[in-house]
Protein backbone atom coordinates (compact mmCIF):
# COMPACT_ATOMS: atom_id res chain seq x y z
CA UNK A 1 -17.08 8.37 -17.80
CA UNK A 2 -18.56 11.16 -15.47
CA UNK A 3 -16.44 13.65 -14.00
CA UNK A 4 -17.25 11.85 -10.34
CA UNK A 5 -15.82 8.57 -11.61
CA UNK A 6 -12.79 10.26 -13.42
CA UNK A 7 -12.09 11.92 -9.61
CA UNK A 8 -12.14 8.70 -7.90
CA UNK A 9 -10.18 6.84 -10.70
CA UNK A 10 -7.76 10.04 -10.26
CA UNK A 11 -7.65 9.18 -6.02
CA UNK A 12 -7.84 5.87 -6.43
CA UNK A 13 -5.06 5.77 -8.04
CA UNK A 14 -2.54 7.78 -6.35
CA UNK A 15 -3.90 6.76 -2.76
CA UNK A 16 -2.55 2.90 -4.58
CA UNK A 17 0.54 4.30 -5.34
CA UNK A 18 1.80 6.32 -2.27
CA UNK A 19 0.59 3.02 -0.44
CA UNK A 20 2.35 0.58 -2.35
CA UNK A 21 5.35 2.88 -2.15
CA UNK A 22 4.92 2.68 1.58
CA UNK A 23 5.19 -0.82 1.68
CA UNK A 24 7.97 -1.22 -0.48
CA UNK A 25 9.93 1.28 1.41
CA UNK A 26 9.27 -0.95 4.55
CA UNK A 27 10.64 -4.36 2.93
CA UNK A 28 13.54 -2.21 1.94
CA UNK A 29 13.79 -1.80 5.85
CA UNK A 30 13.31 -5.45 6.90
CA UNK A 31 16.13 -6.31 4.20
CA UNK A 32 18.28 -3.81 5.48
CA UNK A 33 17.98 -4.98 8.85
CA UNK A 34 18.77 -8.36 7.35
CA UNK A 35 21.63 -7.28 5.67
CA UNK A 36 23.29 -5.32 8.62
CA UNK A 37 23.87 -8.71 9.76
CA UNK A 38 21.32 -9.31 12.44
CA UNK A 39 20.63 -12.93 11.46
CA UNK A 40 16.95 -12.97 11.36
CA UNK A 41 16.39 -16.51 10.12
CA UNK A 42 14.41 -16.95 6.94
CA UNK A 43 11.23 -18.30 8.56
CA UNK A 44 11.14 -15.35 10.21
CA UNK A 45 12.26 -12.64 7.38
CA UNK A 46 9.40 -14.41 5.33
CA UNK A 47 6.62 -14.22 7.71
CA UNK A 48 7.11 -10.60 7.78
CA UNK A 49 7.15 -9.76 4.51
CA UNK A 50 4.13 -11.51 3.97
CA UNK A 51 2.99 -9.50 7.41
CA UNK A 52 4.11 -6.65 5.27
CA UNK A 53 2.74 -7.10 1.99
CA UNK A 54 -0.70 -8.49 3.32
CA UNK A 55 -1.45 -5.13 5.62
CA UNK A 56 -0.36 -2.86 2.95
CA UNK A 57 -2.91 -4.50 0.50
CA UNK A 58 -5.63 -4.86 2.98
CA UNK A 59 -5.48 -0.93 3.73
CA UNK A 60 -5.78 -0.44 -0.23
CA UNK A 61 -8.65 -2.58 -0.13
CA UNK A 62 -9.93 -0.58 2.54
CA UNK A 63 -9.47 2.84 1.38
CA UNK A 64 -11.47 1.52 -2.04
CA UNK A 65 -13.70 0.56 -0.32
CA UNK A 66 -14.59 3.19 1.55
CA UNK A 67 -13.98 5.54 -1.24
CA UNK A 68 -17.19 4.24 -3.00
CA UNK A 69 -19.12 5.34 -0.59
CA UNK A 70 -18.25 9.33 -1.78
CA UNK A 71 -19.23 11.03 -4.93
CA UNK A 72 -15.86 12.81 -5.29
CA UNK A 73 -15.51 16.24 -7.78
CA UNK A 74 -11.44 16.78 -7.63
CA UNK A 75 -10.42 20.32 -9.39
CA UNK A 76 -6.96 20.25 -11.10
């Protein structure tokens, strides 16, 4: 593997992980608010998460994506 590809594997791997973190971190939220006894109704709680977990995978897609379209030389 080329130093280029070993960069983006490098970036495309943390930019993943800080964004999956982000998501998590806002389902934490939502169950929080859940569990501080604000009665948000399942249907509702569900379509959320799903809100959630779909936009945070989308912009993942997205930033791959667009990442292909650099040649990327990362010194560590």
């Amino acid at each position: 593997m080329e130093d280029c590809e070993k960069s983006k594997e490098f970036l495309r791997f943390q930019m993943r992980r800080k964004v999956t973190n982000l998501y998590k971190n806002f389902l934490f939220i939502l169950e929080d608010i859940q569990e501080d006894g604000y009665n948000i109704p399942e249907e509702v709680f569900q379509r959320h998460r799903k809100r959630i977990l779909d936009y945070g995978n989308d912009t993942i897609r997205e930033l791959e994506e667009n990442l292909e379209k650099f040649k990327v030389d990362i010194e560590l």
